[in-house]
N, C-alpha and C. Protein backbone atom coordinates (compact mmCIF):
# COMPACT_ATOMS: atom_id res chain seq x y z
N UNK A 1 77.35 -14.70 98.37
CA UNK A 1 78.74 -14.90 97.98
C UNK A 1 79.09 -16.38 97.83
N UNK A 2 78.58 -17.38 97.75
CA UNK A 2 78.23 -18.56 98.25
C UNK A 2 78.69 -18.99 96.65
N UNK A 3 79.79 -19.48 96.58
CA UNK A 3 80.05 -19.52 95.12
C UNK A 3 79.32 -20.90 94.13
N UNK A 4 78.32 -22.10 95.25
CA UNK A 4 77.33 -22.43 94.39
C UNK A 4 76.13 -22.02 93.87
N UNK A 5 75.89 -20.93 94.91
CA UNK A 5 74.95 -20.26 94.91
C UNK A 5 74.68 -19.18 93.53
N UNK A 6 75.85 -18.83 93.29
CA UNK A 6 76.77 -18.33 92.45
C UNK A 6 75.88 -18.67 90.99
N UNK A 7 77.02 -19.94 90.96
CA UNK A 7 76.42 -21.09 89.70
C UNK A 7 75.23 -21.27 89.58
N UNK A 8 74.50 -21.62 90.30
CA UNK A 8 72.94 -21.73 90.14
C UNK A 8 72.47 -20.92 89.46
N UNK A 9 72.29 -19.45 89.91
CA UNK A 9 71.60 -18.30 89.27
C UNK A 9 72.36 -18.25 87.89
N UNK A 10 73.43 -18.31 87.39
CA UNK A 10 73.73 -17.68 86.48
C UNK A 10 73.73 -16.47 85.71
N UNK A 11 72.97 -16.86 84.76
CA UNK A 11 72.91 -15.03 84.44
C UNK A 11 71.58 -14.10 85.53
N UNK A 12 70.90 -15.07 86.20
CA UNK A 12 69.37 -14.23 86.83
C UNK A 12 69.62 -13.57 88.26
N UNK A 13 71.16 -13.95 88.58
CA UNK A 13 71.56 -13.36 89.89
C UNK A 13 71.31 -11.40 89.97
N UNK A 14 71.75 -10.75 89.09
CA UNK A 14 71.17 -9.66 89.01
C UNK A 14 69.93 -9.10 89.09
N UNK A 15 69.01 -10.62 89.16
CA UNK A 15 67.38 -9.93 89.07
C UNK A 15 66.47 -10.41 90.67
N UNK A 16 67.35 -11.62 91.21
CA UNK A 16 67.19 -11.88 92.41
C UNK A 16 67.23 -11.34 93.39
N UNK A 17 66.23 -11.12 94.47
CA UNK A 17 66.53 -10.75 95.67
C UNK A 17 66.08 -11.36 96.78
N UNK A 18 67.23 -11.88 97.77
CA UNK A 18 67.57 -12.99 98.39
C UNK A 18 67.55 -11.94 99.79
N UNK A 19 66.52 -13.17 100.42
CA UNK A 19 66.46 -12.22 102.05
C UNK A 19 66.63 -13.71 102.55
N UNK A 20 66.96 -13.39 104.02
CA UNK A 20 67.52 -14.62 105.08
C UNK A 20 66.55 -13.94 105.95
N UNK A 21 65.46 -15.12 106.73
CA UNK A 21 64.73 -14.88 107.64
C UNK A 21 65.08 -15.62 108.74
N UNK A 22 65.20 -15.30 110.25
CA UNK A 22 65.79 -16.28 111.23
C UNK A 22 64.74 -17.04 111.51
N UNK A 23 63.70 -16.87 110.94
CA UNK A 23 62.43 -18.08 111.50
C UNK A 23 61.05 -17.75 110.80
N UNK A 24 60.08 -18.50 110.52
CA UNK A 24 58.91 -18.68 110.15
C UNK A 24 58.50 -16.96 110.71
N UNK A 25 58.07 -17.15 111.38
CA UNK A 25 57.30 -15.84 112.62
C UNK A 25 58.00 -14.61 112.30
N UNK A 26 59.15 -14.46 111.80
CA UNK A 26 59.84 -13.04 111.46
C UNK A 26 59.94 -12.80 110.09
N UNK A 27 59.57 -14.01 109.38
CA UNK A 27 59.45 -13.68 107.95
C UNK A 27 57.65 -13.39 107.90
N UNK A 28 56.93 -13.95 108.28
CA UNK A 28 55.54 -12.84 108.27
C UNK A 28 55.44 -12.33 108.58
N UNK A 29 55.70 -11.57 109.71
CA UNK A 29 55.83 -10.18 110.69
C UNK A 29 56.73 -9.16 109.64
N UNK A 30 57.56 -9.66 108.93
CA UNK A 30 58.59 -8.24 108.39
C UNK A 30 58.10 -8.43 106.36
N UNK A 31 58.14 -9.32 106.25
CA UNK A 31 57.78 -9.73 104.82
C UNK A 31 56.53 -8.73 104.11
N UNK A 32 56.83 -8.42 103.27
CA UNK A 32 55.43 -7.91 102.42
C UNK A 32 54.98 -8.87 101.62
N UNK A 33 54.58 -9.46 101.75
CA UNK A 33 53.39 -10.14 101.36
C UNK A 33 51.73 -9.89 101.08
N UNK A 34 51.50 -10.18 100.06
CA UNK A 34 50.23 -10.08 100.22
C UNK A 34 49.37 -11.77 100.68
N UNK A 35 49.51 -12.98 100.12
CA UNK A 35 48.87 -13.77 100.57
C UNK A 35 49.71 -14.96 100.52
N UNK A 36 49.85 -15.71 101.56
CA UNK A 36 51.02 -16.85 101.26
C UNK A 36 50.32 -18.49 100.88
N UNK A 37 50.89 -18.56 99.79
CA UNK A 37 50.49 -20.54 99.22
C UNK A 37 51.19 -21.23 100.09
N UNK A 38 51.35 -22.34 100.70
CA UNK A 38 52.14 -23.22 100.85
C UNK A 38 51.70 -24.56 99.89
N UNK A 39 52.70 -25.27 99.71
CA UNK A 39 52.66 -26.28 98.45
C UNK A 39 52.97 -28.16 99.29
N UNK A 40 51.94 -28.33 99.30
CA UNK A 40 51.62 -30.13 99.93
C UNK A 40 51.25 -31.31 98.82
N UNK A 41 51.73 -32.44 99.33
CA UNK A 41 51.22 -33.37 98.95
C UNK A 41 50.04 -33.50 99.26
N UNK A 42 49.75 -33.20 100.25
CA UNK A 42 48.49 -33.58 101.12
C UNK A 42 47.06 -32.52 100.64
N UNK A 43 48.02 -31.29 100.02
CA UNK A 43 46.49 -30.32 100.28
C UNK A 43 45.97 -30.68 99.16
N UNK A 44 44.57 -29.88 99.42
CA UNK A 44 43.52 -30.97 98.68
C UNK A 44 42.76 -29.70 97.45
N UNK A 45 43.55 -28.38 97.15
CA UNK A 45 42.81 -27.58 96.43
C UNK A 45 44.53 -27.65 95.64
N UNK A 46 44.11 -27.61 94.35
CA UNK A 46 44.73 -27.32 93.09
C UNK A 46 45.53 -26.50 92.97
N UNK A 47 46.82 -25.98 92.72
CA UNK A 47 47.78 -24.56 92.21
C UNK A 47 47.00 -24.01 91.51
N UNK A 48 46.22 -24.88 90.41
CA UNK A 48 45.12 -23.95 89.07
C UNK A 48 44.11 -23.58 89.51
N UNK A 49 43.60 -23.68 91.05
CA UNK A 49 42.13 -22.97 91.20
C UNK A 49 42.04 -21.73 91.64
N UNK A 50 43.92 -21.14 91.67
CA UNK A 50 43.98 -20.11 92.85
C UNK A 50 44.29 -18.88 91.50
N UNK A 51 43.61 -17.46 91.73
CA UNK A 51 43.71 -16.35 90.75
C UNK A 51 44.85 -15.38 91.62
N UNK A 52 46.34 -16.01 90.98
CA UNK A 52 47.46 -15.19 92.07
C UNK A 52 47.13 -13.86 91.39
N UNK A 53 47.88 -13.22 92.66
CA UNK A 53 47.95 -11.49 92.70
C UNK A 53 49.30 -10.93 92.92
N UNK A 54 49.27 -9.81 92.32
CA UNK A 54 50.98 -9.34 92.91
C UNK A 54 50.93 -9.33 94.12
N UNK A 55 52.07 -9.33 95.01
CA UNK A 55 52.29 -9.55 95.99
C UNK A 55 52.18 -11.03 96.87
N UNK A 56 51.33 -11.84 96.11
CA UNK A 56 51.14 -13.71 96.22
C UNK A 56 52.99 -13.77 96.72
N UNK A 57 52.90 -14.86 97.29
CA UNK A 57 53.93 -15.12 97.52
C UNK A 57 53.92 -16.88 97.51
N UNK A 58 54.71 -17.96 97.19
CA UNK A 58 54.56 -19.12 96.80
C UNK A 58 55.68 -20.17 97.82
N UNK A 59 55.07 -20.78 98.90
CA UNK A 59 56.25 -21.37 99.59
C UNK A 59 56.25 -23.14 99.29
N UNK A 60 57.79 -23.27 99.41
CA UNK A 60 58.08 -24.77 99.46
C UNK A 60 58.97 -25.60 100.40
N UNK A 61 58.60 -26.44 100.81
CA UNK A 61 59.65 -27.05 101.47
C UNK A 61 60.42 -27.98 100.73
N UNK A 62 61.13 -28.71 101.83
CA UNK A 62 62.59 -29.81 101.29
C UNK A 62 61.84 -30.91 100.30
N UNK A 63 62.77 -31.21 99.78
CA UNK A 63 61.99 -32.44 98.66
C UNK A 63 62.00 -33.15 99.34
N UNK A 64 62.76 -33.73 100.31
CA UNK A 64 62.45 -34.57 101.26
C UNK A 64 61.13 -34.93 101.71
N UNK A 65 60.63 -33.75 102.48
CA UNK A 65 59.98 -34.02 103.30
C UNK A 65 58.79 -32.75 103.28
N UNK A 66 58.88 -31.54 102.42
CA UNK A 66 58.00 -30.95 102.03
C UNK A 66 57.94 -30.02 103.48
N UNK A 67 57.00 -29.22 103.55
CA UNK A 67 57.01 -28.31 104.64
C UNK A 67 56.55 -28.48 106.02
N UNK A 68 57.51 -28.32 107.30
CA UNK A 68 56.94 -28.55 108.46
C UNK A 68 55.59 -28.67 108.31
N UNK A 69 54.92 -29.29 109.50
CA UNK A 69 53.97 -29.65 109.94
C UNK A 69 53.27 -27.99 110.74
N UNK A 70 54.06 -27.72 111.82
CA UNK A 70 53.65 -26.66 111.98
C UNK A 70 53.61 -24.87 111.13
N UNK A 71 54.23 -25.28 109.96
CA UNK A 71 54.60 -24.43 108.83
C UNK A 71 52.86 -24.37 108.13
N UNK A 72 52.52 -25.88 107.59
CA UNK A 72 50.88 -26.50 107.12
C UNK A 72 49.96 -25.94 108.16
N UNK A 73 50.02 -25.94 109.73
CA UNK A 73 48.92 -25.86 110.30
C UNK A 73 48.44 -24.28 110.22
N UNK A 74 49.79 -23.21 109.94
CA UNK A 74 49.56 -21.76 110.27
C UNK A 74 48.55 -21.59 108.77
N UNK A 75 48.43 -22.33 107.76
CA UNK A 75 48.02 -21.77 106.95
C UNK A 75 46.49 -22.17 106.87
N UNK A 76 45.10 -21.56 106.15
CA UNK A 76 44.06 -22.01 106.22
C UNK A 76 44.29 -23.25 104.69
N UNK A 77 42.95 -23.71 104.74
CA UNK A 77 43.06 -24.75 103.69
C UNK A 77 42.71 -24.40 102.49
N UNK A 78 42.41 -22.89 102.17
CA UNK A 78 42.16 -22.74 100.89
C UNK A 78 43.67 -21.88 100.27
N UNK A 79 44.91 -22.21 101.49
CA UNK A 79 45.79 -21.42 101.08
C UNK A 79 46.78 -22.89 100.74
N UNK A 80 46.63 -24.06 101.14
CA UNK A 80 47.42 -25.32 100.91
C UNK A 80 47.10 -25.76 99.34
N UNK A 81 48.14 -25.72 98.36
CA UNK A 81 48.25 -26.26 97.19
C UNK A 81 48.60 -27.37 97.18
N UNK A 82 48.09 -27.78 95.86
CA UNK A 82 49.03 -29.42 95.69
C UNK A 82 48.78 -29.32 93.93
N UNK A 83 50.01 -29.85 93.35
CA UNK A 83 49.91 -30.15 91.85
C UNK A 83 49.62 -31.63 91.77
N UNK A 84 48.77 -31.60 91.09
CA UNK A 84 47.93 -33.23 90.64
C UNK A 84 48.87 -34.00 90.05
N UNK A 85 48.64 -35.25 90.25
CA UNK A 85 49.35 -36.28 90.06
C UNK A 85 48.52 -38.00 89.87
N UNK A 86 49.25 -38.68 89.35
CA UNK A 86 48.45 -39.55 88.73
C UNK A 86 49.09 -40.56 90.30
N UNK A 87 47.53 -41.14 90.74
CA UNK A 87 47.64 -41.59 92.03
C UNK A 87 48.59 -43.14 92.31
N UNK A 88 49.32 -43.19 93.56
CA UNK A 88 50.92 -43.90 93.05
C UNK A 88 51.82 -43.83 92.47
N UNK A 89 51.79 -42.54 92.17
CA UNK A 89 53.40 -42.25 91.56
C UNK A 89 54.09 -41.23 92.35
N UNK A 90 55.69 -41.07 91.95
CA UNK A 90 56.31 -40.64 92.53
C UNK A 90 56.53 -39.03 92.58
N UNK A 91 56.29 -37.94 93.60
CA UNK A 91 56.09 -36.67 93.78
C UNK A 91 57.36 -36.28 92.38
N UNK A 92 56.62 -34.78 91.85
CA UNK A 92 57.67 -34.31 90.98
C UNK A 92 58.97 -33.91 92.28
N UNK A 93 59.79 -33.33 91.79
CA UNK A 93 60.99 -33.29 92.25
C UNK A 93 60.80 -31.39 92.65
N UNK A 94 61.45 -30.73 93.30
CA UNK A 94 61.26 -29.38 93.92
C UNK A 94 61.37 -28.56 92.88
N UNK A 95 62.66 -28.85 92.26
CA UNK A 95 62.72 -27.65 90.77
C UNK A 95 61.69 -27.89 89.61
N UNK A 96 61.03 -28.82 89.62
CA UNK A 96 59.90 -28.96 88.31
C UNK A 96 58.46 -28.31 89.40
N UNK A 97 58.29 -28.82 90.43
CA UNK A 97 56.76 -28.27 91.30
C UNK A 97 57.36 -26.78 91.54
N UNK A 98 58.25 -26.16 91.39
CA UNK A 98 58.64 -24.87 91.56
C UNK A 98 58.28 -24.04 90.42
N UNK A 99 59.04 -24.50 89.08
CA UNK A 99 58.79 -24.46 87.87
C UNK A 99 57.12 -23.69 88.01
N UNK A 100 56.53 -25.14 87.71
CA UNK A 100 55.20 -25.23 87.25
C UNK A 100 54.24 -24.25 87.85
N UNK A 101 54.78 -23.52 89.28
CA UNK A 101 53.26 -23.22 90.12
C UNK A 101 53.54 -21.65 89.68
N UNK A 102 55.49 -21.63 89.59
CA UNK A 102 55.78 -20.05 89.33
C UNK A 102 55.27 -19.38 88.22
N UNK A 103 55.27 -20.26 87.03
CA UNK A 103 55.06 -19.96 85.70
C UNK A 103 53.54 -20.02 85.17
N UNK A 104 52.22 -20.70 86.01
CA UNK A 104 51.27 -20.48 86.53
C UNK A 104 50.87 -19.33 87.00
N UNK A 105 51.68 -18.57 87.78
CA UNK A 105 51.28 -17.74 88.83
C UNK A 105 51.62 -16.23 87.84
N UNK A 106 52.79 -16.61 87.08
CA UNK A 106 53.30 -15.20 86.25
C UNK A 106 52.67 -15.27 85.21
N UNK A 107 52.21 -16.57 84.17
CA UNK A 107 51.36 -16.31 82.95
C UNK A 107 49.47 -15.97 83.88
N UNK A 108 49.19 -15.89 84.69
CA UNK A 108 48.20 -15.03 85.39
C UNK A 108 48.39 -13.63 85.26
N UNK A 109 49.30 -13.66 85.23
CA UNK A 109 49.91 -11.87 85.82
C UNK A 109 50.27 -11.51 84.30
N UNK A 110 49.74 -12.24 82.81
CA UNK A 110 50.44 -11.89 81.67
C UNK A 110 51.93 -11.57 81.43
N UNK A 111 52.52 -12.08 81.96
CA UNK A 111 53.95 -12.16 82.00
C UNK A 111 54.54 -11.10 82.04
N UNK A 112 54.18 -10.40 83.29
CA UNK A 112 54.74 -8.60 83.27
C UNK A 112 55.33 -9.21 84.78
């Protein structure tokens, strides 16, 4: 009801579905998921090396500061992404590395 929240979606609010988890640990315990990405500066395997599946699920943190530390450690290292970048420059911004890994992950899936 969140009337920026609102604005944002625009017309895609009808296709969204928005869950509130009270913590890390209750969103994997209740979540269906089949395998979770998390998305780093730091990780050292590619968004393009991974063959997503339905049920993939794709996480991000703050542009700030990208995803807890203890968020990175729960995951193994062939599940830590990172989109390449030309070395010294400045990280893309959350809505373009969001963009890029989603639209990756759905032209895999032939856009169904």
């Amino acid at each position: 009801e969140d009337k920026l929240l609102r604005r944002a979606g625009l017309d895609y609010r009808e296709w969204a579905k928005v869950y509130t988890w009270w913590s890390f640990k209750e969103f994997i315990k209740r979540s269906k998921i089949n395998r979770l990405y998390g998305f780093s500066t730091r990780a050292k395997r590619t968004y393009s090396e991974v063959k997503y599946l339905p049920g993939d699920a794709l996480l991000f943190g703050p542009e700030s500061r990208g995803l807890p530390d203890e968020i990175l450690d729960s995951l193994d290292s062939d599940k830590k992404l990172r989109i390449p970048m030309v070395e010294d420059s400045r990280s893309l911004n959350l809505a373009n590395t969001v963009a890029i890994a989603v639209y990756e992950a759905w032209r895999q899936q032939e856009f169904q």
